[in-house]
Protein backbone atom coordinates (compact mmCIF):
# COMPACT_ATOMS: atom_id res chain seq x y z
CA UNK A 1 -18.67 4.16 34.56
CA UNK A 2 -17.37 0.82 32.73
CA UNK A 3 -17.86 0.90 28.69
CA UNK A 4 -20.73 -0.63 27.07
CA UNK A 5 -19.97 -4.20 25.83
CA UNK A 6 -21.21 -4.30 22.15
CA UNK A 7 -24.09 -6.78 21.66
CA UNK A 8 -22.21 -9.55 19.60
CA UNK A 9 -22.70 -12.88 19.85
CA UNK A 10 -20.51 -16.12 19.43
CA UNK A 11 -21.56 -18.17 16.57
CA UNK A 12 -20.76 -21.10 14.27
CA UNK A 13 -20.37 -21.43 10.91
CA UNK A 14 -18.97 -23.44 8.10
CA UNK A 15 -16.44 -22.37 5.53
CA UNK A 16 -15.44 -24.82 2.57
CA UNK A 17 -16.59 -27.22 4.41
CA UNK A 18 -14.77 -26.43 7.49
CA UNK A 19 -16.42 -25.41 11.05
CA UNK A 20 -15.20 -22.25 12.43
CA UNK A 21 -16.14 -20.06 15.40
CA UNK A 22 -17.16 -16.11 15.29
CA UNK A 23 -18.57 -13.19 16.19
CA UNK A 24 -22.16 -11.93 14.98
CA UNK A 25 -19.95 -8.79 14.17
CA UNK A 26 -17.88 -9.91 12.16
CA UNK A 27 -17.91 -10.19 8.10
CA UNK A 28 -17.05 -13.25 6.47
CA UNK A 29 -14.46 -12.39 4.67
CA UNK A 30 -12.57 -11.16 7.96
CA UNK A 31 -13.43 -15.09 9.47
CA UNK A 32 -12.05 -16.26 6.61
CA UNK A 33 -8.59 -13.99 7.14
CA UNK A 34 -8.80 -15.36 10.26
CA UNK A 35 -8.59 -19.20 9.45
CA UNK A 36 -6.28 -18.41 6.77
CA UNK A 37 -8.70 -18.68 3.75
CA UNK A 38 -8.08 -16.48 0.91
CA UNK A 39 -10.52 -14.92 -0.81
CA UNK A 40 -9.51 -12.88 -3.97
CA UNK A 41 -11.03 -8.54 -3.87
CA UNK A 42 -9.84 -5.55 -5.13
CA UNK A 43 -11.71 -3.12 -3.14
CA UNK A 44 -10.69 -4.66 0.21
CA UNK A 45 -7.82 -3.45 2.24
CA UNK A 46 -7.47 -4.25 6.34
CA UNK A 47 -7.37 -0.99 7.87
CA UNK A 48 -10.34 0.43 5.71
CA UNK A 49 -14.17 0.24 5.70
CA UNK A 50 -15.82 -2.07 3.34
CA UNK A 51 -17.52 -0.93 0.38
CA UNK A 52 -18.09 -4.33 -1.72
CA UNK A 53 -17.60 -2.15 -5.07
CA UNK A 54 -15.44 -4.49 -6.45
CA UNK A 55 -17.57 -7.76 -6.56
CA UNK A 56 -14.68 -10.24 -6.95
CA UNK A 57 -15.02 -11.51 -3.01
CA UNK A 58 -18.42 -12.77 -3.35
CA UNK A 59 -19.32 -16.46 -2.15
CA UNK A 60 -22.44 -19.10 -2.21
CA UNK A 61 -23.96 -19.20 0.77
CA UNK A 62 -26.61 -22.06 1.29
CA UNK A 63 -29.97 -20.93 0.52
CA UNK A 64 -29.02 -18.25 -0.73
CA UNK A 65 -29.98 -17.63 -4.70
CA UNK A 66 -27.60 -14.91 -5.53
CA UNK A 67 -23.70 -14.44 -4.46
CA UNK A 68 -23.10 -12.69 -1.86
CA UNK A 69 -19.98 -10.36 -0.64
CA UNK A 70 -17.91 -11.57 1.38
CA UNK A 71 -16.51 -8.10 2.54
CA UNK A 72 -19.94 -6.89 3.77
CA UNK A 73 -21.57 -10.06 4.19
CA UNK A 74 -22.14 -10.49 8.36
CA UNK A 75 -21.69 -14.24 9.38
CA UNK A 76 -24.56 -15.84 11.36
CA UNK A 77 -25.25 -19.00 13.30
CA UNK A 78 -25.30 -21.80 10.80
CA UNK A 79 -23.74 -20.20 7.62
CA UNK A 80 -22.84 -22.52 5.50
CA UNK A 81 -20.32 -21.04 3.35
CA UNK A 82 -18.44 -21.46 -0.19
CA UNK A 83 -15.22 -19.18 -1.14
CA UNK A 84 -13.81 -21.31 -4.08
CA UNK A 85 -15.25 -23.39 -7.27
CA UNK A 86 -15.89 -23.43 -11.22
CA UNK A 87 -19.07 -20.69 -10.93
CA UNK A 88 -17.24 -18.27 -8.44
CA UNK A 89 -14.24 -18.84 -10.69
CA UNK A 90 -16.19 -17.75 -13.67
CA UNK A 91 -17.58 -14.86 -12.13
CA UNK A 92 -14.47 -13.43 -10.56
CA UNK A 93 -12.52 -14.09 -14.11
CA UNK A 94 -15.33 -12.10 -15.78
CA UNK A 95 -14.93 -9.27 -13.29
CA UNK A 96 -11.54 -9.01 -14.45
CA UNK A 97 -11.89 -8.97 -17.88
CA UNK A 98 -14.56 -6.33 -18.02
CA UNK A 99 -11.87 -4.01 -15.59
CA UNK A 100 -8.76 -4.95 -18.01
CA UNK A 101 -11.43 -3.32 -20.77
CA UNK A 102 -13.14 -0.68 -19.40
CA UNK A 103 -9.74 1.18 -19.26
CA UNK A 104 -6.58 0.79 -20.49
CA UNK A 105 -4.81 -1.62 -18.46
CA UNK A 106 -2.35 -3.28 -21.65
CA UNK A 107 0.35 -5.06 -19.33
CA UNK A 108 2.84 -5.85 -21.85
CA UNK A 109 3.20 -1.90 -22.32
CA UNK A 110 2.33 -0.55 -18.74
CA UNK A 111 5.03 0.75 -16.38
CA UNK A 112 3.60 -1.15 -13.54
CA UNK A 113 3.80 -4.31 -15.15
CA UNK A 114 4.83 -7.14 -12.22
CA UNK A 115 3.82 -4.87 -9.61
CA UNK A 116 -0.04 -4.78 -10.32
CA UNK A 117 -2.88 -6.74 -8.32
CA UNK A 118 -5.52 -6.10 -11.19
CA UNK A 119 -2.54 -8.27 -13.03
CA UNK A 120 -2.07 -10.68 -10.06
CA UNK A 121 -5.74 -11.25 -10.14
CA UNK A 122 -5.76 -12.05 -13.68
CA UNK A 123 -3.54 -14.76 -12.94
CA UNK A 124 -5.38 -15.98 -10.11
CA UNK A 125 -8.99 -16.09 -11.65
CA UNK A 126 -7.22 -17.66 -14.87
CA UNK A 127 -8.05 -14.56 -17.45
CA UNK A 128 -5.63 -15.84 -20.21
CA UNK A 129 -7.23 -12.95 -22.57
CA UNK A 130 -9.54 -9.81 -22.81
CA UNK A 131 -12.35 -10.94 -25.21
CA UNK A 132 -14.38 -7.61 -24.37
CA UNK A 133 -14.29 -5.05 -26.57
CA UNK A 134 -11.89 -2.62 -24.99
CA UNK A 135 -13.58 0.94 -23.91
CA UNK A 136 -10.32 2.71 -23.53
CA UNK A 137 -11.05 6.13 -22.87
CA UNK A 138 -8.98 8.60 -23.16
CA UNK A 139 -8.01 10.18 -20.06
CA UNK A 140 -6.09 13.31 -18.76
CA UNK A 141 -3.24 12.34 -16.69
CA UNK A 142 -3.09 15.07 -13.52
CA UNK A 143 0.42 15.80 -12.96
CA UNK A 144 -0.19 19.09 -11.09
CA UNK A 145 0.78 17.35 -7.93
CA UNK A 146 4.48 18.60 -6.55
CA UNK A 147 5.25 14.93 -5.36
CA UNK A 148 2.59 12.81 -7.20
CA UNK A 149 0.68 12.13 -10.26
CA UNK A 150 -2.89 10.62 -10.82
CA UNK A 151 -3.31 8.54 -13.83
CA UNK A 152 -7.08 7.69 -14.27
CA UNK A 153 -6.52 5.38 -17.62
CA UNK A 154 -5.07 2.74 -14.48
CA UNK A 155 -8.06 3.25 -12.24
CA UNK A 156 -10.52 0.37 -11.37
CA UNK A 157 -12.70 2.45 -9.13
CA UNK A 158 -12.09 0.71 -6.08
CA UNK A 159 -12.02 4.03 -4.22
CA UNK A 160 -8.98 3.13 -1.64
CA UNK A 161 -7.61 6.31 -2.12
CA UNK A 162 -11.08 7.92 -1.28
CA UNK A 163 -11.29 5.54 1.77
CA UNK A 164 -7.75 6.21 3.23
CA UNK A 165 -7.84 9.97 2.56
CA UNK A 166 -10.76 10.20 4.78
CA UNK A 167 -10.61 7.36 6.93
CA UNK A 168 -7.31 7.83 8.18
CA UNK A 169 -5.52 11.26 7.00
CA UNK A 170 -9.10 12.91 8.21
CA UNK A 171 -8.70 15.17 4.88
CA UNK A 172 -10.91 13.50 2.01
CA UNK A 173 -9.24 15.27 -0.40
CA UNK A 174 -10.54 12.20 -2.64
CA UNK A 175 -14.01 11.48 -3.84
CA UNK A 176 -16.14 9.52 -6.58
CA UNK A 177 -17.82 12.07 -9.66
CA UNK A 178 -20.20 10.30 -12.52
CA UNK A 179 -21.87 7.01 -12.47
CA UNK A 180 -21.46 3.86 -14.06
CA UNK A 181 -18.57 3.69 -17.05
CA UNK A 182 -18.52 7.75 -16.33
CA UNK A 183 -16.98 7.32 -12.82
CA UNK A 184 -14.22 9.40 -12.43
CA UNK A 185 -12.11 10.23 -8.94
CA UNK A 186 -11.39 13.08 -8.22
CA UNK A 187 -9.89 16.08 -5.88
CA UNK A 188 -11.77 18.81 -4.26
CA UNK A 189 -15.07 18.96 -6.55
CA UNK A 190 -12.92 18.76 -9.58
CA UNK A 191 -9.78 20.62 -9.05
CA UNK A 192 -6.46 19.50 -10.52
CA UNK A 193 -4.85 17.58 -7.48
CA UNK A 194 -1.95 20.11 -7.31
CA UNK A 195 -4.48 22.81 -6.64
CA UNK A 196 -6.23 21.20 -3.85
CA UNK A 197 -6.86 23.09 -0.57
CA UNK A 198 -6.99 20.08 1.44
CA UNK A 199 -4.50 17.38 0.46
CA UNK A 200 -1.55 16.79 3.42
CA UNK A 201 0.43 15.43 0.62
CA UNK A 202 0.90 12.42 3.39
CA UNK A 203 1.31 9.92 -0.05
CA UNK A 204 -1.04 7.16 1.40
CA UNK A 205 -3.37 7.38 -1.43
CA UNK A 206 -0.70 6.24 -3.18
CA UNK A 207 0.20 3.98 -1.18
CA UNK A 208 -2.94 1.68 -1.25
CA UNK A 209 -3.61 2.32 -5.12
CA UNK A 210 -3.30 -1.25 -6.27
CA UNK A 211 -2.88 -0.73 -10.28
CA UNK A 212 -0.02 2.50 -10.39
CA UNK A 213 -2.89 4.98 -11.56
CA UNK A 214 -1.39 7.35 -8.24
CA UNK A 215 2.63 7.11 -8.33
CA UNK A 216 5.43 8.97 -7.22
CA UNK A 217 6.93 11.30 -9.23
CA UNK A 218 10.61 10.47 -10.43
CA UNK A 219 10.15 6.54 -8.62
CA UNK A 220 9.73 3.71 -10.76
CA UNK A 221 6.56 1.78 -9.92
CA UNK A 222 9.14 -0.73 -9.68
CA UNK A 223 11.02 1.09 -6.46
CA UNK A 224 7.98 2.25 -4.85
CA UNK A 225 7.69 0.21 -1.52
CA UNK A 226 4.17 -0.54 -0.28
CA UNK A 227 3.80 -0.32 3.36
CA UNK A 228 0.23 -1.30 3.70
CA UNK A 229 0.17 -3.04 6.83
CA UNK A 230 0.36 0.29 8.20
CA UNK A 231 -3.59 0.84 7.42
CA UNK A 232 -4.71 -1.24 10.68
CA UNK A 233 -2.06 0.09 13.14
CA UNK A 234 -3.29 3.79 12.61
CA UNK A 235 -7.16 3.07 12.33
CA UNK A 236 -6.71 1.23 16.11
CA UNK A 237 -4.36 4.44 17.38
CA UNK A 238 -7.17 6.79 16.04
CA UNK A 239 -9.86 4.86 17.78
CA UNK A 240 -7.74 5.03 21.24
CA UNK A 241 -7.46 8.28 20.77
CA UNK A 242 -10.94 9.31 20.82
């Protein structure tokens, strides 16, 4: 028997002022990948579900009082969209801040200093400063790992490595303990990572961690080379397969 078409629809929309074509299935943050529009996140990564934890992608949409997502947000005929001005500029530069001070991200100091996208997002959304009283807890590093070490004073929570673990290693090894400022990732209900039952030790955790808090042991944040793009070419081969 031939495969169900999905019920999607064709519709249009308008982003920055621009009229684009898509699918009812499609988020608006992916249209706007599509026509090239940027749209500054954390939490997003192609390849990986959608969470919207990280709040930096959101957007005005018309008649709509409160910001919206972009990375969950489903377009719809006659969205009228905004990605970019001076109040989604304020917002996303606030983000920021309160992440720089909610742990201890001091770049002058930190190892992955130039190779950071909590710092390249800083830069984009303007943050010249953290005027936030600084949290800074103080942490225990994990470096029970044979090949890798978990640093949770660098984590923003944006729960990639929970996502990829599970997603596409099929282990989920990773996962989210506490709530709010008490948030804390973790391995197997709390073990130390080098203790875990179910890690493949496959290193794509660390390869979508965006701030350095998972690294390599004995590689420079410096050397380590980020092969991302491989995210969407193994979620489509998985799919195939079943």
């Amino acid at each position: 028997m031939p495969e169900t078409l999905t019920n999607t629809e064709v519709v249009t929309l308008t982003i920055n002022g621009q009229e684009v074509s898509a699918r009812t299935d499609e988020t608006i943050m992916e249209v706007a990948e599509e026509q090239g529009i940027r749209i500054p996140a954390l939490c997003h990564i192609s390849g990986l579900s959608d969470v919207g934890a990280c709040r930096l992608c959101v957007v005005e949409i018309q008649g709509s009082p409160r910001l919206q997502p972009a990375c969950v947000t489903r377009v719809s005929e006659g969205m009228t969209v905004t990605t970019h001005n001076d109040r989604l500029k304020a917002h996303r530069r606030t983000i920021v801040e309160m992440l720089f001070a909610e742990r201890n991200h001091v770049c002058s100091v930190c190892v992955s200093n130039g190779h950071c996208d909590l710092q390249n997002l800083a830069v984009e959304c303007g943050m010249q400063e953290v005027t936030l009283p600084y949290l800074a807890p103080s942490l225990q590093v994990d470096a029970s790992h044979k090949r890798f070490v978990m640093d949770p004073n660098r984590c923003v929570m944006c729960t990639r490595c929970v996502r990829v673990c599970d997603e596409i290693e099929g282990a989920h090894t990773w996962d989210i303990m506490g709530r709010g400022v008490d948030s804390r990732v973790i391995t197997d209900l709390g073990k130390p990572w080098g203790e875990s039952d179910t890690c493949t030790s496959c290193g794509k955790c660390v390869q979508v961690c965006p701030t350095g808090a998972l690294f390599e042991k004995g590689v420079s944040v410096a050397e380590m080379t980020k092969r991302r793009q491989f995210l969407p070419y193994l979620k489509t081969m998985r799919e195939v397969q079943k």
